[in-house]
N, C-alpha and C. Protein backbone atom coordinates (compact mmCIF):
# COMPACT_ATOMS: atom_id res chain seq x y z
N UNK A 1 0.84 -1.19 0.00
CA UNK A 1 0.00 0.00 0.00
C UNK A 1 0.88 1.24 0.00
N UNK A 2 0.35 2.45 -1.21
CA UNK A 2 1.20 3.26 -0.58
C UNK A 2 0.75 4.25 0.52
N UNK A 3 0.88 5.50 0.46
CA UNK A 3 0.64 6.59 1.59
C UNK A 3 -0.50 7.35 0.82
N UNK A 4 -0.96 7.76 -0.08
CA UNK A 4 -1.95 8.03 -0.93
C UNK A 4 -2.99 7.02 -0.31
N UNK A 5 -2.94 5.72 -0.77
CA UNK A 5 -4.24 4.95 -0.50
C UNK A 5 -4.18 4.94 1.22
N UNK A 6 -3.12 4.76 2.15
CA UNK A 6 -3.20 4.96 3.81
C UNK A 6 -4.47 6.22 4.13
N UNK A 7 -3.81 7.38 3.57
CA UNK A 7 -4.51 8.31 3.74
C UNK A 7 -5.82 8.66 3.50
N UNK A 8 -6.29 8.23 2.61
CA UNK A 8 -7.55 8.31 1.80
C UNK A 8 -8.51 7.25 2.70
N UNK A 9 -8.15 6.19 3.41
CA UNK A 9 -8.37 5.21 4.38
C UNK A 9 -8.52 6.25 5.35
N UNK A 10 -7.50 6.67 6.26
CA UNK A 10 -7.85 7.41 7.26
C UNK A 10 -8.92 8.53 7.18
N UNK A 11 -8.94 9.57 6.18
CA UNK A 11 -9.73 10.36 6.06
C UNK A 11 -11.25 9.71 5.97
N UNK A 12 -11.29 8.60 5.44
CA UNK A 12 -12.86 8.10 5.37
C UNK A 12 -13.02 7.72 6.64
N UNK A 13 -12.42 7.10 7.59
CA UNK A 13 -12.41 6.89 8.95
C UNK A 13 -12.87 8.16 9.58
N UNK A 14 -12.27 9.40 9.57
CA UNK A 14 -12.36 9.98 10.24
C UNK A 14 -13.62 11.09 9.77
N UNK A 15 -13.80 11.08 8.27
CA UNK A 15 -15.00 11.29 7.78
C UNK A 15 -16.21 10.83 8.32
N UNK A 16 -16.45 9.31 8.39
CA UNK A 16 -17.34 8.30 9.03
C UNK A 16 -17.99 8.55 10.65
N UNK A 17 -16.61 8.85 11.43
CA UNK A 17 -16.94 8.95 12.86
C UNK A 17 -17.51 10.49 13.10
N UNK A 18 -16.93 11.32 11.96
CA UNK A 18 -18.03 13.19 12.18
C UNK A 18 -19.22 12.80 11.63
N UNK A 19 -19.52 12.07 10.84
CA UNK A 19 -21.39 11.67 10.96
C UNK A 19 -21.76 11.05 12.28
N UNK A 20 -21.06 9.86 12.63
CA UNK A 20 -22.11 9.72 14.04
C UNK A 20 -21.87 10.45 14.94
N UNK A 21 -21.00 11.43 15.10
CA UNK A 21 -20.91 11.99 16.19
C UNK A 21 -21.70 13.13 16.05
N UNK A 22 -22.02 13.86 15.06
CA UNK A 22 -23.01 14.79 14.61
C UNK A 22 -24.45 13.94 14.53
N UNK A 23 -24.71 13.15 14.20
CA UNK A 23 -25.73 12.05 13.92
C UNK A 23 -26.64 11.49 15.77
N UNK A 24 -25.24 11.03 16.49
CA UNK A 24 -26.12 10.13 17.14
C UNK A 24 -25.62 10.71 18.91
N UNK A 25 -24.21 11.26 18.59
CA UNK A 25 -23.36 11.54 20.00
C UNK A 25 -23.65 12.58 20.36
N UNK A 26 -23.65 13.61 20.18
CA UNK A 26 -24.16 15.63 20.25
C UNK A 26 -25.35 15.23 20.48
N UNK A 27 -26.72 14.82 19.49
CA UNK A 27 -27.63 15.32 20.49
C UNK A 27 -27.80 14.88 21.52
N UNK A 28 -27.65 13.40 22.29
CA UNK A 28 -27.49 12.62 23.15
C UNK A 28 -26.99 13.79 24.22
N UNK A 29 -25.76 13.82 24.10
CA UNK A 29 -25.59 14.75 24.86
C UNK A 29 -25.84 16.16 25.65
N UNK A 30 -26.74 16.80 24.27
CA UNK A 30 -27.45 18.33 24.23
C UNK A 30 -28.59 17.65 25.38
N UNK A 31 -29.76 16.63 25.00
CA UNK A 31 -30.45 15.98 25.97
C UNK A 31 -30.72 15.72 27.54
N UNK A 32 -29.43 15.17 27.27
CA UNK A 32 -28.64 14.72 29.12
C UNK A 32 -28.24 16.30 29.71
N UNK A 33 -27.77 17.05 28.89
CA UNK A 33 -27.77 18.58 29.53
C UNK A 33 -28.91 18.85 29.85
N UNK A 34 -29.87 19.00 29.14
CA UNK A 34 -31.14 19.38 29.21
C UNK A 34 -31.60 18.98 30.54
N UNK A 35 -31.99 17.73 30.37
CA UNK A 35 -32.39 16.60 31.46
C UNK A 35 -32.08 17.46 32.81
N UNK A 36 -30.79 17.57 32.73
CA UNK A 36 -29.88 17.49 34.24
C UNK A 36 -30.41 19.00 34.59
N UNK A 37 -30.62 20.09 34.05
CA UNK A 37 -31.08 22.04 34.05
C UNK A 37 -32.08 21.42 34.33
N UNK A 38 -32.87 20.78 34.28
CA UNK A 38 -34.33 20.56 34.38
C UNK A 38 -34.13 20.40 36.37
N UNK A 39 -34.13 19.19 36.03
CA UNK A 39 -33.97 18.36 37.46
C UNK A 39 -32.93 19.49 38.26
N UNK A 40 -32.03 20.55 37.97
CA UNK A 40 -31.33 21.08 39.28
C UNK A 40 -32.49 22.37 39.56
N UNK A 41 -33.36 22.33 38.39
CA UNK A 41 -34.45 23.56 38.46
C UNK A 41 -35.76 22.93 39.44
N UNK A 42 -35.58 22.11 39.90
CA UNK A 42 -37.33 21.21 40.24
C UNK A 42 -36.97 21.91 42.14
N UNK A 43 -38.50 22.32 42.32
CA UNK A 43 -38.19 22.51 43.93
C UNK A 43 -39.59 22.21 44.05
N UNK A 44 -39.79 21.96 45.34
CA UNK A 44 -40.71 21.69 46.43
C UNK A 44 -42.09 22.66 45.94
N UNK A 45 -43.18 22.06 45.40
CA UNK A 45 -44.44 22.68 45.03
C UNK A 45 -44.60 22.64 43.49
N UNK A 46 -43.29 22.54 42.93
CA UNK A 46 -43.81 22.17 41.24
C UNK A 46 -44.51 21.06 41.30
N UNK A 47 -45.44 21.48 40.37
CA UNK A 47 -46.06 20.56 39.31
C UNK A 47 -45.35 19.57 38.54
N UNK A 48 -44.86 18.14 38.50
CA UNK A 48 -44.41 17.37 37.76
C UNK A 48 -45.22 16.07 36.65
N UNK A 49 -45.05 16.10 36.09
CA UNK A 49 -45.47 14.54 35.20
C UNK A 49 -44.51 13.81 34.72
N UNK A 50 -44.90 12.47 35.34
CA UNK A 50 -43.90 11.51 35.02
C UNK A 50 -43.78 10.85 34.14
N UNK A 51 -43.14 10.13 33.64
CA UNK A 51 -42.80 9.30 32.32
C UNK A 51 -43.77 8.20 32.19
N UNK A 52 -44.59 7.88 33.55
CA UNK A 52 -45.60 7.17 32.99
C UNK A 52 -46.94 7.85 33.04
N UNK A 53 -47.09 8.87 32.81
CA UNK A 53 -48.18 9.98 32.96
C UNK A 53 -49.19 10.84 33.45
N UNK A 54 -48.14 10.35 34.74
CA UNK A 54 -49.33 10.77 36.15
C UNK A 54 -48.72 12.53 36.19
N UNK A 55 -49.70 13.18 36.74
CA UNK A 55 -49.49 14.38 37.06
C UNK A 55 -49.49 14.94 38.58
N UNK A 56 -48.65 15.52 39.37
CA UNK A 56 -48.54 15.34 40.92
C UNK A 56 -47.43 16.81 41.19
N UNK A 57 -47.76 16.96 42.34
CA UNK A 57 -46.80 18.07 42.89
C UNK A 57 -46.08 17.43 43.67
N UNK A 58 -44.55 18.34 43.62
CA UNK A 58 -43.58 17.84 44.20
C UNK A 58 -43.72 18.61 45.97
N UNK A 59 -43.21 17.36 47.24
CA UNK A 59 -43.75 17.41 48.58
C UNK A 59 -42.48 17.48 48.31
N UNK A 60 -41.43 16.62 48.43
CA UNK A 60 -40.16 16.83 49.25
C UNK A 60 -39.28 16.23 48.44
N UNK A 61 -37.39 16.71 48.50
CA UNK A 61 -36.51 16.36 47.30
C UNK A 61 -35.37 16.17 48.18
N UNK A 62 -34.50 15.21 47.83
CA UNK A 62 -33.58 14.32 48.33
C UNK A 62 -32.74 14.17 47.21
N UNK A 63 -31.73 13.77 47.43
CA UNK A 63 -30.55 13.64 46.37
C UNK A 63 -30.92 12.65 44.99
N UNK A 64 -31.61 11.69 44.92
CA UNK A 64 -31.70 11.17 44.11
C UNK A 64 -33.39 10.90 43.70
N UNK A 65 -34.05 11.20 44.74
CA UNK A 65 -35.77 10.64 45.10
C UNK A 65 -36.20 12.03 45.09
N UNK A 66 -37.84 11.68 45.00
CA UNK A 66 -38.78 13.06 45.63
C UNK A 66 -40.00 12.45 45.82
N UNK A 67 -40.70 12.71 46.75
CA UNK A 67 -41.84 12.61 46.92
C UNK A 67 -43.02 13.36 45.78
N UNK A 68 -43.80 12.73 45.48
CA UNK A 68 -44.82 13.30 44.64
C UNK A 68 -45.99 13.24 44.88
N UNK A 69 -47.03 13.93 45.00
CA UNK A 69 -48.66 13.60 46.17
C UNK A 69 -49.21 13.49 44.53
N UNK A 70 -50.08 12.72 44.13
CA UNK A 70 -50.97 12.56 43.28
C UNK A 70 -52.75 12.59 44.04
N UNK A 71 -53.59 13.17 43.07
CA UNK A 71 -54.92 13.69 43.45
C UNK A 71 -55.14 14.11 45.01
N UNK A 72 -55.97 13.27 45.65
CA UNK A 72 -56.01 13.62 47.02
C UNK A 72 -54.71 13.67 47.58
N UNK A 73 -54.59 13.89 49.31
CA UNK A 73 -53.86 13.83 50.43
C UNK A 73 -53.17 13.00 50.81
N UNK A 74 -53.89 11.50 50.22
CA UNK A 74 -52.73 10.51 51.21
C UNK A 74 -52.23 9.78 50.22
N UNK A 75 -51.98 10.03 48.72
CA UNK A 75 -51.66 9.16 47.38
C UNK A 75 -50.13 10.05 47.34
N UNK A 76 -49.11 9.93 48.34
CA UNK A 76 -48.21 10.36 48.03
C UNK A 76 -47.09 8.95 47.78
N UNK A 77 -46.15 9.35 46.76
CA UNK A 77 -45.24 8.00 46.22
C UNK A 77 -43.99 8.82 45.71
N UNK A 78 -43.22 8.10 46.32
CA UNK A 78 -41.63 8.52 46.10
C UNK A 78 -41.26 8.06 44.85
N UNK A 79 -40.42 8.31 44.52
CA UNK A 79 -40.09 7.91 43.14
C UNK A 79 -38.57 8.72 42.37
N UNK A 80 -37.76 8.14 41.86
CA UNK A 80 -36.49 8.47 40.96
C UNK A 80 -36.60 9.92 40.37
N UNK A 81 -36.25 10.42 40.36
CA UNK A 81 -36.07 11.91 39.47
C UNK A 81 -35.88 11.42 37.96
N UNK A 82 -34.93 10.32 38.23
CA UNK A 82 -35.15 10.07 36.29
C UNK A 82 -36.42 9.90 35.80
N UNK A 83 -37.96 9.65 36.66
CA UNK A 83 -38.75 9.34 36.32
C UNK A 83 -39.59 10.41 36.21
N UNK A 84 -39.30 11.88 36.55
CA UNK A 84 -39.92 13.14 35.93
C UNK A 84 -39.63 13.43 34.50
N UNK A 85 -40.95 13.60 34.03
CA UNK A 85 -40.25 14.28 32.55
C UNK A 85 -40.72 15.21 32.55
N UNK A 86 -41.48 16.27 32.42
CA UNK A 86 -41.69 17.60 32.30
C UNK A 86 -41.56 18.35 34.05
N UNK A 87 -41.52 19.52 34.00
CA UNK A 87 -42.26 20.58 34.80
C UNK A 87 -42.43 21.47 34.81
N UNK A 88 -43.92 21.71 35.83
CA UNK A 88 -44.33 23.20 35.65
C UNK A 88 -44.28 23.61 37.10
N UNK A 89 -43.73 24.82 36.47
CA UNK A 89 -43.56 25.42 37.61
C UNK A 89 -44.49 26.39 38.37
N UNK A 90 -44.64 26.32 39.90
CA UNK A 90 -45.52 27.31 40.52
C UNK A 90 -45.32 28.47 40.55
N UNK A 91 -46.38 29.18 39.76
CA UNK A 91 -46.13 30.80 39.83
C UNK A 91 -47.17 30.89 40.01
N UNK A 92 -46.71 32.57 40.78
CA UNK A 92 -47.50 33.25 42.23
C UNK A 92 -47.41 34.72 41.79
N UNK A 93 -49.18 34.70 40.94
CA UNK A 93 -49.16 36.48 41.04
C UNK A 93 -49.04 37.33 42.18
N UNK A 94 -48.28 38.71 42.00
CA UNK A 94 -47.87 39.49 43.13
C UNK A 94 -49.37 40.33 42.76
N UNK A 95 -49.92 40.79 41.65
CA UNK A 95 -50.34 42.15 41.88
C UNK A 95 -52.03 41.31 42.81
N UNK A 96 -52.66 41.90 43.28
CA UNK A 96 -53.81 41.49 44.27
C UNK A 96 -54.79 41.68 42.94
N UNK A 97 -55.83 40.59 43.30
CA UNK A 97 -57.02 40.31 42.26
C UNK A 97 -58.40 41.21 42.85
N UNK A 98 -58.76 42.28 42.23
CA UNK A 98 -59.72 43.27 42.07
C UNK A 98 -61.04 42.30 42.32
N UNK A 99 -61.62 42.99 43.10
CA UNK A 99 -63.56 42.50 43.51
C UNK A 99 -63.83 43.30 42.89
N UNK A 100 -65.14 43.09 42.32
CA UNK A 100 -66.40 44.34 42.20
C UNK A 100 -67.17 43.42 42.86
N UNK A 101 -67.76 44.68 43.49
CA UNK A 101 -69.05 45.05 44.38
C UNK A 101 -70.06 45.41 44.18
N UNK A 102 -71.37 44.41 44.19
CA UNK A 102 -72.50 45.24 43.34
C UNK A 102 -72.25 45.59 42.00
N UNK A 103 -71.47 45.03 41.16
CA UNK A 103 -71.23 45.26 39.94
C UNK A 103 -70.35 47.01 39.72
N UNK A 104 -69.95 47.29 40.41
CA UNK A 104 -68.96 48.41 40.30
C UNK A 104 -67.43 47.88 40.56
């Protein structure tokens, strides 16, 4: 072989591995970033839904677990943080909500 055909070998090699790494490795990764901003953003009173589609607010957060209360009071169930997939978060209008009185 000479150094012409070596080369032309390597470059397709190295051609080959910038498709999957653009292809399959980056977004993987963009993801798991994502994932992880999510979960260091989650506190005590969000709204979560989990990967199997329950919807519940978050009671209490621990390093790897959180408690989650689903419908009533006493349906609370701990569960993995990997097992949140969305959240919403609790927001709290400041300005005070206007009565009328007698229609004024």
């Amino acid at each position: 072989m000479n150094s012409a055909s070596i080369m032309s070998i390597v470059v397709y090699f190295v051609f080959i591995f910038g498709i999957f790494y653009f292809i399959g490795i980056r977004p993987q990764k963009k993801e798991q970033k994502k994932q992880q901003e999510m979960m260091a953003s989650l506190a005590i009173g969000d709204y979560v839904k989990t990967t199997s589609g329950f919807y519940g607010q978050v009671i209490d957060i621990t390093d790897d677990m959180v408690i989650v209360e689903f419908g009533n009071k006493n349906c609370r169930i701990p569960m993995v943080k990997a097992a949140i997939a969305e959240i919403e978060k609790q927001t709290v209008s400041s300005a005070p909500a206007e009565t009328k009185i007698n229609g004024k």
